[in-house]
N, C-alpha and C. Protein backbone atom coordinates (compact mmCIF):
# COMPACT_ATOMS: atom_id res chain seq x y z
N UNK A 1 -22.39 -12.17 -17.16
CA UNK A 1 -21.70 -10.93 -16.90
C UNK A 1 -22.66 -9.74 -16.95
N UNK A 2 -23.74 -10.09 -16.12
CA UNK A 2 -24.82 -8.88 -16.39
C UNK A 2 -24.30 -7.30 -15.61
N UNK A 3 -23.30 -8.12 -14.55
CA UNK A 3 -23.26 -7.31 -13.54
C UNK A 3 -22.22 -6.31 -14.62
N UNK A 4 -21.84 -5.90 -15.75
CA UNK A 4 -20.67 -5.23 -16.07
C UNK A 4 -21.56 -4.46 -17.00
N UNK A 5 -21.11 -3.13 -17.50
CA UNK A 5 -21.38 -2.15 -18.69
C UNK A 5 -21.31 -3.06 -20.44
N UNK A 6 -22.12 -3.16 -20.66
CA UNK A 6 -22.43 -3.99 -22.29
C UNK A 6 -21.78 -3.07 -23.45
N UNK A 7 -21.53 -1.38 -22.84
CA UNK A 7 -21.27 -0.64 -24.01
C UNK A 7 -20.00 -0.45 -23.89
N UNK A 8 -19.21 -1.25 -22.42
CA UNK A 8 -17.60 -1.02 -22.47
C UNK A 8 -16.69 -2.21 -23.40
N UNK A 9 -15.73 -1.70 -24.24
CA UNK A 9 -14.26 -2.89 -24.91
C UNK A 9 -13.80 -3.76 -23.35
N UNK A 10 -13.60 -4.98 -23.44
CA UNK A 10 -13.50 -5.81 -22.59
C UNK A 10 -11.76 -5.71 -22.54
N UNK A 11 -11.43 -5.57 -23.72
CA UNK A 11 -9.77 -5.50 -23.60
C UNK A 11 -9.01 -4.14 -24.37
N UNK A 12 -8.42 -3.13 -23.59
CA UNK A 12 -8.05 -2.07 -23.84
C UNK A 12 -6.18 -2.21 -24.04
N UNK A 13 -6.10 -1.05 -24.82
CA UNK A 13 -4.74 -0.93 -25.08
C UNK A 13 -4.07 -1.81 -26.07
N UNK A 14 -2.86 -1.89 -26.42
CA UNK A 14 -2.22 -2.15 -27.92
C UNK A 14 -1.90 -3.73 -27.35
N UNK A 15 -1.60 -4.62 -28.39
CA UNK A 15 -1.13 -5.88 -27.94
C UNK A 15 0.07 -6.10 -27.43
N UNK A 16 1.13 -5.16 -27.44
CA UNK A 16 2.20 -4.70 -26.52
C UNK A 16 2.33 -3.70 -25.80
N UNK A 17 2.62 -3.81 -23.94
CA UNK A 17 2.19 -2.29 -23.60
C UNK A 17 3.59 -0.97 -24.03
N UNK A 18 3.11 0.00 -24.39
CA UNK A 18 3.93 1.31 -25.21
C UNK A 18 3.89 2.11 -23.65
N UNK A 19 5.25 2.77 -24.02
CA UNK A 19 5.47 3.61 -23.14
C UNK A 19 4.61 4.70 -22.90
N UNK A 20 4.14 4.85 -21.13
CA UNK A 20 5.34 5.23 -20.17
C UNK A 20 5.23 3.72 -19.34
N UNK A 21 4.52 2.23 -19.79
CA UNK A 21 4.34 1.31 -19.60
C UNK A 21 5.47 -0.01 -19.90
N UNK A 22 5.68 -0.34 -18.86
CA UNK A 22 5.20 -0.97 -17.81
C UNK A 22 5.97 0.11 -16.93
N UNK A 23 5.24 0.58 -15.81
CA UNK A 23 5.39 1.52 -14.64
C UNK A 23 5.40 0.99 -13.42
N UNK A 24 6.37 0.86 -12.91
CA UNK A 24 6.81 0.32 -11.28
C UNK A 24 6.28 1.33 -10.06
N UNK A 25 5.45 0.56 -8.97
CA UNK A 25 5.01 1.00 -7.61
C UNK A 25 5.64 0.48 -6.83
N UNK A 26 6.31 1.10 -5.86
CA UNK A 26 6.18 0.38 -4.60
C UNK A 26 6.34 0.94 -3.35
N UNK A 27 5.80 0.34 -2.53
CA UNK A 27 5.08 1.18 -1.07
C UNK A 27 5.23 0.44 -0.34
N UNK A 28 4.33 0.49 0.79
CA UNK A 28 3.27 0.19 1.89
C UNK A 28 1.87 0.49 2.14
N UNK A 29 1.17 -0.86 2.08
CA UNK A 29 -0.29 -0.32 2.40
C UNK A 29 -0.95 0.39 3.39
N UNK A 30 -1.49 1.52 3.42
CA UNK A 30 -1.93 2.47 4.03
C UNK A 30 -3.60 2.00 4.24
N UNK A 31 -4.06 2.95 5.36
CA UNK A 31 -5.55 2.27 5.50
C UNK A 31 -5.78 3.49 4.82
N UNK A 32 -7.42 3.28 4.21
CA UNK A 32 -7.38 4.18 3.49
C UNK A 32 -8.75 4.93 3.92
N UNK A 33 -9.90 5.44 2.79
CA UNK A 33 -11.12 5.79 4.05
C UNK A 33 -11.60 4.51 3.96
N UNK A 34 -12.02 3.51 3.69
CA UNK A 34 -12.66 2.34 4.47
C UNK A 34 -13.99 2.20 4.13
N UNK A 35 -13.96 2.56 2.45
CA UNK A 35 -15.08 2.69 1.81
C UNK A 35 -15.33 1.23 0.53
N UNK A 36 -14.18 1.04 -0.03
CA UNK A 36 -13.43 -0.50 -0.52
C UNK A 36 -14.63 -1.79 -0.22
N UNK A 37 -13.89 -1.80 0.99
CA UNK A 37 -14.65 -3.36 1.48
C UNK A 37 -15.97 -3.31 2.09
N UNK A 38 -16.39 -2.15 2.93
CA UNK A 38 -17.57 -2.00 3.76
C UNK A 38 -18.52 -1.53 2.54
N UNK A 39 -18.27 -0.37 2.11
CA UNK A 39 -19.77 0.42 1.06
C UNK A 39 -19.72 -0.65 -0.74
N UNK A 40 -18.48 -1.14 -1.00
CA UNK A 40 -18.62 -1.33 -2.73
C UNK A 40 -18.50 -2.80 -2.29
N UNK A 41 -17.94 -2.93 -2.07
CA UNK A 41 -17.65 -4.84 -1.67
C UNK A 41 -16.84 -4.90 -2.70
N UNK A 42 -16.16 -4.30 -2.49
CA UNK A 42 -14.55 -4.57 -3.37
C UNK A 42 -13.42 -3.89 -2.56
N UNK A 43 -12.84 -4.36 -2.10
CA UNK A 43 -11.62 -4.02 -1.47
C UNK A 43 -10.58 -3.50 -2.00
N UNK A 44 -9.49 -2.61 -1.19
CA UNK A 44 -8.14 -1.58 -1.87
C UNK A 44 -7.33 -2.11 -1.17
N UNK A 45 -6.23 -1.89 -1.56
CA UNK A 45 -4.85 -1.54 -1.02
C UNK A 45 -4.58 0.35 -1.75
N UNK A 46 -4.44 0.23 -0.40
CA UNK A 46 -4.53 2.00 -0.69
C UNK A 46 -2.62 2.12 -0.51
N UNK A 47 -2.14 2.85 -1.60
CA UNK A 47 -0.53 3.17 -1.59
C UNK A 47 -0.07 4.41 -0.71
N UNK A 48 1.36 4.21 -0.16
CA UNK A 48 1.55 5.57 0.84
C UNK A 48 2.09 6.44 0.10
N UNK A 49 2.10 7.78 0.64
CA UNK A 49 2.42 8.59 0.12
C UNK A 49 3.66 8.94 -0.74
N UNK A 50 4.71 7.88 -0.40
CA UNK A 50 6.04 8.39 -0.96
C UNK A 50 5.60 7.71 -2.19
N UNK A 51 4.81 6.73 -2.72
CA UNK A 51 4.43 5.80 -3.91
C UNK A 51 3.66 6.78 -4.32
N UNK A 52 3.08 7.47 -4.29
CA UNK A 52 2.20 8.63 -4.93
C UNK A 52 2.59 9.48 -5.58
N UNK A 53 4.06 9.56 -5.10
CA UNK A 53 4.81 11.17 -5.45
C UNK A 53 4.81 10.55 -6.77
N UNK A 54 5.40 9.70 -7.11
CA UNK A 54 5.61 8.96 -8.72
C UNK A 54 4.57 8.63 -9.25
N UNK A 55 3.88 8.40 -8.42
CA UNK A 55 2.49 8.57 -9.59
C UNK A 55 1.77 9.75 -10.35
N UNK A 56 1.48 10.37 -9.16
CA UNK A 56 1.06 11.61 -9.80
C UNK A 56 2.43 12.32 -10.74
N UNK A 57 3.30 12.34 -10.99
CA UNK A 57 4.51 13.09 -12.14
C UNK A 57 3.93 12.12 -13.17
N UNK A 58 4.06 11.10 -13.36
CA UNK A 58 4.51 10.24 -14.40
C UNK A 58 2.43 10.23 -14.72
N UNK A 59 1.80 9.64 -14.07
CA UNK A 59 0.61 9.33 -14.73
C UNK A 59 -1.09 10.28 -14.59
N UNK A 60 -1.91 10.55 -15.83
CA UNK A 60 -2.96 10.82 -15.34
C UNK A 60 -4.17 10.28 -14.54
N UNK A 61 -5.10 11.06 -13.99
CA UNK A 61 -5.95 10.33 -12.93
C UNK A 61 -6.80 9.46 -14.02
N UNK A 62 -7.45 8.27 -13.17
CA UNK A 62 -8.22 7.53 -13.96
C UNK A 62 -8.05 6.02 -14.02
N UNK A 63 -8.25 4.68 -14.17
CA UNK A 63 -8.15 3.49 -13.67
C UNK A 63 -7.13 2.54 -14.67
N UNK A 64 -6.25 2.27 -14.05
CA UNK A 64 -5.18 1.44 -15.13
C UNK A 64 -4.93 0.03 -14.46
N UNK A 65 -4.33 -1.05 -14.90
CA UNK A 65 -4.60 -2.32 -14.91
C UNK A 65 -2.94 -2.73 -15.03
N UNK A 66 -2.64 -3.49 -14.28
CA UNK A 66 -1.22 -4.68 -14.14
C UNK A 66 -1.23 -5.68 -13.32
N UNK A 67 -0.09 -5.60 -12.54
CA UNK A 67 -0.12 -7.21 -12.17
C UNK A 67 0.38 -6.25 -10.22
N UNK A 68 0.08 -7.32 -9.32
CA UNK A 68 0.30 -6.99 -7.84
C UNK A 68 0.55 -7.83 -6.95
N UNK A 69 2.06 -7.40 -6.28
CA UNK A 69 2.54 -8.66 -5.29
C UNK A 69 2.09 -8.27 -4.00
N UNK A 70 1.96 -8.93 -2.69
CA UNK A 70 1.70 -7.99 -1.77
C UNK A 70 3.02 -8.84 -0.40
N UNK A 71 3.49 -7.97 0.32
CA UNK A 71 4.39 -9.20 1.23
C UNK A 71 5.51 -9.56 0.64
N UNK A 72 6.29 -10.89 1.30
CA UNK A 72 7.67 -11.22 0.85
C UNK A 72 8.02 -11.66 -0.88
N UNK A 73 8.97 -11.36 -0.96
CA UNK A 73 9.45 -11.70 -2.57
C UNK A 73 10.18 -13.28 -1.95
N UNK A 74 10.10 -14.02 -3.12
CA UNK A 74 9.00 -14.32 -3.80
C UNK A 74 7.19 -14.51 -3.04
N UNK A 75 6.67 -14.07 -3.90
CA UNK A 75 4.91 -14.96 -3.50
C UNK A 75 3.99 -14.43 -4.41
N UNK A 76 3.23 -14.64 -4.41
CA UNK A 76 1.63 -15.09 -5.81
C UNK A 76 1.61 -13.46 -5.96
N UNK A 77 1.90 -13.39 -7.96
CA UNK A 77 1.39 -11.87 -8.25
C UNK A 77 0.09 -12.22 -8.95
N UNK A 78 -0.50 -11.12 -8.40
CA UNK A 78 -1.57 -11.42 -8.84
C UNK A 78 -2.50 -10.35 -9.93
N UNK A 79 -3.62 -10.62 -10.79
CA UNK A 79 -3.75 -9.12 -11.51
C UNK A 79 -4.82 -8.43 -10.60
N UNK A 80 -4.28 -6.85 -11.48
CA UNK A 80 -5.51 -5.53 -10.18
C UNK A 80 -5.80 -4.88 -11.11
N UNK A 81 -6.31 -3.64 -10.27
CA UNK A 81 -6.86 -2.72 -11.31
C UNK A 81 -6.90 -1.54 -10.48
N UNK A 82 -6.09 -0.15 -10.91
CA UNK A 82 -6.21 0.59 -9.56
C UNK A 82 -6.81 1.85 -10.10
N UNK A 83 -7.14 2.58 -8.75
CA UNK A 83 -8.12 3.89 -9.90
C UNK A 83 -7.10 4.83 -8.91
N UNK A 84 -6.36 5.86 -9.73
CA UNK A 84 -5.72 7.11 -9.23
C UNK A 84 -6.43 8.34 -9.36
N UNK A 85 -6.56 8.80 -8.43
CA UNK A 85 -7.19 10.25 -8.51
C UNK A 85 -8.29 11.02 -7.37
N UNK A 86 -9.00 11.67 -7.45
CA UNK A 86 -9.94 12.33 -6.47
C UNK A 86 -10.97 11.32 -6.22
N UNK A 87 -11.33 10.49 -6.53
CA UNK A 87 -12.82 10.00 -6.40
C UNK A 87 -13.73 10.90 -6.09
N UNK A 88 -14.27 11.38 -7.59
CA UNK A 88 -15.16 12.53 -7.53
C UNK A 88 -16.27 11.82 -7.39
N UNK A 89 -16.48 10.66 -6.99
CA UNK A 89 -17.97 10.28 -6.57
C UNK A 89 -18.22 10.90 -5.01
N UNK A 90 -17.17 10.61 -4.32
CA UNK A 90 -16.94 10.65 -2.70
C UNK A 90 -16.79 12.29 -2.49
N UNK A 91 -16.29 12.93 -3.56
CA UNK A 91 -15.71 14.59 -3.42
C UNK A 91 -14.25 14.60 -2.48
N UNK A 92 -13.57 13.62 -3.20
CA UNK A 92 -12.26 13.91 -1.74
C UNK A 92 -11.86 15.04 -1.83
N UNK A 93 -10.48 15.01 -1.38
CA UNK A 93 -9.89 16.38 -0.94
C UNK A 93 -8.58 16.43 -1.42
N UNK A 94 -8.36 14.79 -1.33
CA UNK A 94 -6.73 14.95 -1.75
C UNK A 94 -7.10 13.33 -2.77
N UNK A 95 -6.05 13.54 -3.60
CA UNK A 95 -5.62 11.93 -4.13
C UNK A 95 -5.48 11.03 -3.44
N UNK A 96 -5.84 9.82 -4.48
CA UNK A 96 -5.15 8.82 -3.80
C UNK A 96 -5.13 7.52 -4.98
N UNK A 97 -4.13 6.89 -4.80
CA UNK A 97 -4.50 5.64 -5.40
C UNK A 97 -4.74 4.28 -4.71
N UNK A 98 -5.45 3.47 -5.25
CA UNK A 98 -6.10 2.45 -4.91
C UNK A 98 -6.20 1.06 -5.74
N UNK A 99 -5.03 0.21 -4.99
CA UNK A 99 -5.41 -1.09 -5.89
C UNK A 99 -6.00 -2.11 -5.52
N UNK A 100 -7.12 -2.92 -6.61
CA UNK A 100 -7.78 -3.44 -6.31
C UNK A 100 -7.23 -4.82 -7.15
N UNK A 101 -6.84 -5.71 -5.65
CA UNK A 101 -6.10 -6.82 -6.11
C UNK A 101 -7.17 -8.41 -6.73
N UNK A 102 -6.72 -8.72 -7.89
CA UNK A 102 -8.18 -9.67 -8.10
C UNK A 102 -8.01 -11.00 -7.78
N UNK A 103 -8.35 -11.21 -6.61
CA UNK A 103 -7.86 -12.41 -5.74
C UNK A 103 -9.21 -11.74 -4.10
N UNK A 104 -9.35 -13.12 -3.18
CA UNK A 104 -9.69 -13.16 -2.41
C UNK A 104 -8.56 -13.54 -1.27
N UNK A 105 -8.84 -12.04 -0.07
CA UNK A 105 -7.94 -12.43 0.98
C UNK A 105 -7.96 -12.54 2.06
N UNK A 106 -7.98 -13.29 2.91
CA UNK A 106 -8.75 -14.07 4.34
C UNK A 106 -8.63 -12.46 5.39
N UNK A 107 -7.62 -11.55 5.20
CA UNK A 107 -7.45 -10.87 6.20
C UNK A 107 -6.64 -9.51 5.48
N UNK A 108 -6.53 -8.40 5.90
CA UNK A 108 -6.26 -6.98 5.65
C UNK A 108 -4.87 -7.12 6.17
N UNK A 109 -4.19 -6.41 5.07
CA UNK A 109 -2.49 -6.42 4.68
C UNK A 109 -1.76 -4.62 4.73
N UNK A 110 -2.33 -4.25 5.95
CA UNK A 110 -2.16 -3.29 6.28
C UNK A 110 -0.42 -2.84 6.61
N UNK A 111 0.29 -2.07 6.53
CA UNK A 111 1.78 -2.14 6.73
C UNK A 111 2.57 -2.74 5.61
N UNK A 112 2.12 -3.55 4.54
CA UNK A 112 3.03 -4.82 4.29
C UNK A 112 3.51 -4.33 2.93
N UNK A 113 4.43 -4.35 2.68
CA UNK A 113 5.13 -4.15 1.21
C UNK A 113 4.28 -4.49 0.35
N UNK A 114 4.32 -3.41 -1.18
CA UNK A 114 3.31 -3.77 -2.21
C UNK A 114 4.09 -3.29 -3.42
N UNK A 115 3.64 -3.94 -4.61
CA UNK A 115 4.62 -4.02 -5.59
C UNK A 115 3.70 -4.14 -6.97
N UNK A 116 3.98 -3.36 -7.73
CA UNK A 116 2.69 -3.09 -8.83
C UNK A 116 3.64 -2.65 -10.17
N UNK A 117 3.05 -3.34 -11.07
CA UNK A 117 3.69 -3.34 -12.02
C UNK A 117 2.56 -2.64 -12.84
N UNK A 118 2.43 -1.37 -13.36
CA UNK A 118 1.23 -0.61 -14.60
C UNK A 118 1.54 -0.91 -16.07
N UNK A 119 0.47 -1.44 -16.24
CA UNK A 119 0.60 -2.05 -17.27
C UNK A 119 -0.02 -1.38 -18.56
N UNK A 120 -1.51 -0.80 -18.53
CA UNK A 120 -2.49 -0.13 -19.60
C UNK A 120 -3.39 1.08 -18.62
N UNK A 121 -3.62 1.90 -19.69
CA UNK A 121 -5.04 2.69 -19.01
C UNK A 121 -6.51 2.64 -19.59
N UNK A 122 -6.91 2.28 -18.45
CA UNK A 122 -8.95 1.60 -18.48
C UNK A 122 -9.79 2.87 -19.28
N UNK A 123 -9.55 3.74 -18.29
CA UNK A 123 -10.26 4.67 -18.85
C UNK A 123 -9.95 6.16 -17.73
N UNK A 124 -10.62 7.35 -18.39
CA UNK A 124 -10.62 8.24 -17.13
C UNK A 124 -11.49 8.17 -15.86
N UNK A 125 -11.07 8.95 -14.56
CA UNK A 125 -12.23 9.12 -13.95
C UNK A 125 -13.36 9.64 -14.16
N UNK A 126 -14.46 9.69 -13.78
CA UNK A 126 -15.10 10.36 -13.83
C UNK A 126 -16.65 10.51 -12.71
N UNK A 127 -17.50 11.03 -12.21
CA UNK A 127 -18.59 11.05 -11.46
C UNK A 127 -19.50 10.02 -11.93
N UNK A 128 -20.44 9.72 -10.83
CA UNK A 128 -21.64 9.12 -11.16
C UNK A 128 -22.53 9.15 -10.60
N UNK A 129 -23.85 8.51 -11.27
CA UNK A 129 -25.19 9.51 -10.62
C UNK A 129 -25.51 8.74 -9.36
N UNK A 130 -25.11 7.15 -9.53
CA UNK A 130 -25.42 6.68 -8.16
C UNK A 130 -24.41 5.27 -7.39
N UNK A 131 -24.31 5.28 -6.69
CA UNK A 131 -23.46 3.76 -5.87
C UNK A 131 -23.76 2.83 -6.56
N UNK A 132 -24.67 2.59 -7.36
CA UNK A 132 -24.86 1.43 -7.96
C UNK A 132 -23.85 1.39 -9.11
N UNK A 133 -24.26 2.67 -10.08
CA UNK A 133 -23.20 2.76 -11.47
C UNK A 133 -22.03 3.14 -11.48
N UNK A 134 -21.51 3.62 -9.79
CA UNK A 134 -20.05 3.41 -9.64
C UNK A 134 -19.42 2.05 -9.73
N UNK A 135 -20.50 1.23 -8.69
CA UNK A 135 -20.25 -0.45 -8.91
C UNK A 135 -19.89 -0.93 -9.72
N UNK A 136 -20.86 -0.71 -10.65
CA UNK A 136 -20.74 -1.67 -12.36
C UNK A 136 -19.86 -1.27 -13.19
N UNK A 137 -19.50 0.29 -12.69
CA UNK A 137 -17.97 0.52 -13.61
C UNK A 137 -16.96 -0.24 -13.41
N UNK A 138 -16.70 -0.41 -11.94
CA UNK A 138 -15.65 -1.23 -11.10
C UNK A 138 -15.74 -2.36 -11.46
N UNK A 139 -16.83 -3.18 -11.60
CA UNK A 139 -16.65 -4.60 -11.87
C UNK A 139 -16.54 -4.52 -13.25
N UNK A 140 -16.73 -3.57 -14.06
CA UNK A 140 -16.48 -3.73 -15.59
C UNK A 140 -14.81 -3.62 -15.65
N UNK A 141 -14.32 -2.70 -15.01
CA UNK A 141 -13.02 -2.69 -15.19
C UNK A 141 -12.28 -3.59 -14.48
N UNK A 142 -12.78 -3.96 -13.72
CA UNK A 142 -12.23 -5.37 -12.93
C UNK A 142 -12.05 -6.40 -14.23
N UNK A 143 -13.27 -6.69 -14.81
CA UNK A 143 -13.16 -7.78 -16.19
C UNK A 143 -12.58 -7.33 -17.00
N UNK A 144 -12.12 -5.68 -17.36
CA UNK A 144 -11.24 -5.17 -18.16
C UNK A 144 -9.91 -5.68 -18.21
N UNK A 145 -9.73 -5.34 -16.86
CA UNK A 145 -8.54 -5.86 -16.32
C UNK A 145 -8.07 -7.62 -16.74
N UNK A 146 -9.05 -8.36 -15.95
CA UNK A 146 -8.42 -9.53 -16.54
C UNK A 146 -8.36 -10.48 -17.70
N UNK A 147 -8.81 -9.84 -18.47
CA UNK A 147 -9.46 -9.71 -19.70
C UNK A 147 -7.89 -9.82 -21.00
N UNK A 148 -7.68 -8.38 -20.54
CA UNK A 148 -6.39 -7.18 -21.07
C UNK A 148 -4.75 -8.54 -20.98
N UNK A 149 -5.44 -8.75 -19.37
CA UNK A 149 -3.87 -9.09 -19.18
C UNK A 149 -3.65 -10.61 -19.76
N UNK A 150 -4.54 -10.87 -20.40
CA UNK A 150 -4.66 -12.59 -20.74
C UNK A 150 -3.32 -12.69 -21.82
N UNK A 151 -3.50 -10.90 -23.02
CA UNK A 151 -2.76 -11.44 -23.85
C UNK A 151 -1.40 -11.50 -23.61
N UNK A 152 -0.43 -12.34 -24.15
CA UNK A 152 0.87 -12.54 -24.27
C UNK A 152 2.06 -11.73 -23.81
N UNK A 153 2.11 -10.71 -24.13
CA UNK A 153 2.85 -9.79 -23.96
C UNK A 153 2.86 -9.30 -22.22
N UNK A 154 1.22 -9.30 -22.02
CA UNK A 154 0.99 -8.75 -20.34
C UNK A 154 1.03 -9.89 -19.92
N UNK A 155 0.76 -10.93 -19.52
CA UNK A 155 0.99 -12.14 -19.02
C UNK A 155 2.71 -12.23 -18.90
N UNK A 156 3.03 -12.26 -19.34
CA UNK A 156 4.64 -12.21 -19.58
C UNK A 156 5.57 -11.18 -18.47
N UNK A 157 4.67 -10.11 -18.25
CA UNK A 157 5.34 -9.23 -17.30
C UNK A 157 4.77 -9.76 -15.62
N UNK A 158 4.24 -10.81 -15.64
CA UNK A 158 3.57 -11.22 -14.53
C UNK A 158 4.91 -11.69 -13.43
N UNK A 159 5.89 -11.96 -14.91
CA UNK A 159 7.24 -12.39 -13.93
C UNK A 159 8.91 -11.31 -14.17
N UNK A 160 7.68 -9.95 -14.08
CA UNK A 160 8.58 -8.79 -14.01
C UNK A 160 9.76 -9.12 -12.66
N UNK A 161 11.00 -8.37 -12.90
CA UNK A 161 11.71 -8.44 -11.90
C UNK A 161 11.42 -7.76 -10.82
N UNK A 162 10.83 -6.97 -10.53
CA UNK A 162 10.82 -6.76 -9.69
C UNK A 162 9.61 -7.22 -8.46
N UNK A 163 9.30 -8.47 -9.19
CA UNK A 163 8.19 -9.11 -8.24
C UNK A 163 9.18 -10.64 -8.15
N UNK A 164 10.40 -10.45 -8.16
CA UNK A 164 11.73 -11.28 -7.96
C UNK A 164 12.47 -11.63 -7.17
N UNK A 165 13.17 -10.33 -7.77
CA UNK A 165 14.67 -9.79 -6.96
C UNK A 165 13.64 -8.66 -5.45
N UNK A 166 14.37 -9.03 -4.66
CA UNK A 166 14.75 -8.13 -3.28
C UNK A 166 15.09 -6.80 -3.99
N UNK A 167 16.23 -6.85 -4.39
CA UNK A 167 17.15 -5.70 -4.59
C UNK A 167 16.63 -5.00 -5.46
N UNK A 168 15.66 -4.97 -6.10
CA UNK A 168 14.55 -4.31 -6.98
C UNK A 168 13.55 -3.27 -6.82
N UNK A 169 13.52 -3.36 -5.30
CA UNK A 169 12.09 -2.78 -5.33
C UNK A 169 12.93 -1.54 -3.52
C-alpha cells in the first residue's frame, strides 16, 4: 500500500454511523468534466443537479464514503467514496459531487439511475501542490473507504432499502 498517505487513519468515524448518517442520493449520472478517468485514472459518476440540491443543505464539502447502486433495482451495491465540493485543485466554478464507485466497469453509465447511501466523512477538501498528491489522497481515501465499511454496522446498510424497493428511490 505504498501508493496511499502512511500519516492517514485507515478507518474513520464511530462504529455506528450517527446522524445526519446514513444520507440517501439519488439521481442520474451526468458527464462530468472528464478529468476522473482520462487525467487521475480513477473514474466518477458525477450526480445531476436535482441530487445536489440535497446535498449541498444537508452536507459539508469534502470526501465521504457509503455504499452505490448504479441501474435497475435489484443489482450489485457496491462501496464508493465521493468528494463534494469545488475541487480546488482544478479551481472550478461551481460544485459538484462525484462518486467514485470501487468496482471495475467495462463501459460509462451515463443517463442511468444512481443510488448512494452516505455513510461517514473522510475528511475535508482541500488543495494540493501537485497531480501526483491529489492521487495518493484519492487512493488513500479509496482504502479509507473500504476499510470503514468492513465494520458491522456499515456492511449492514449495504442492504439499505432503498437499493431494494423501486418505490424508494
Amino acid at each position: 500500500m505504498s501508493h496511499i498517505n502512511p500519516d492517514r487513519p485507515l478507518i474513520v468515524g464511530p462504529e455506528v454511523p450517527e446522524a445526519p448518517y446514513p444520507f440517501i442520493i439519488h439521481g442520474k449520472v451526468i458527464k462530468g468534466y472528464g478529468r476522473g478517468s482520462k487525467e487521475l485514472g480513477i473514474p466518477t459518476a458525477n450526480l445531476s443537479e436535482d441530487a445536489l440540491k440535497t446535498l449541498y443543505s444537508e452536507l459539508e464539502t469534502g470526501v465521504y464514503y457509503g455504499w452505490a447502486q448504479i441501474g435497475d433495482i435489484p443489482s450489485e451495491v457496491y462501496p464508493m467514496v465521493m468528494s463534494l465540493g469545488w475541487n480546488p485543485f482544478y479551481n472550478n466554478e461551481k460544485r459538484s459531487a462525484e462518486v467514485h464507485i470501487i468496482h471495475e466497469f467495462s463501459q460509462d453509465f451515463y443517463g442511468v439511475a444512481i443510488r448512494v447511501n452516505v455513510l461517514g466523512y473522510v475528511r475535508p477538501e482541500q488543495n494540493y501542490p501537485s497531480l501526483d498528491a491529489l492521487i495518493r489522497d484519492i487512493k488513500t481515501d479509496i482504502e479509507v473507504a473500504k476499510q470503514s465499511l468492513q465494520r458491522k454496522a456499515y456492511e449492514a446498510l449495504r442492504q439499505s432499502p432503498v437499493f431494494l424497493n423501486q418505490g424508494d428511490v
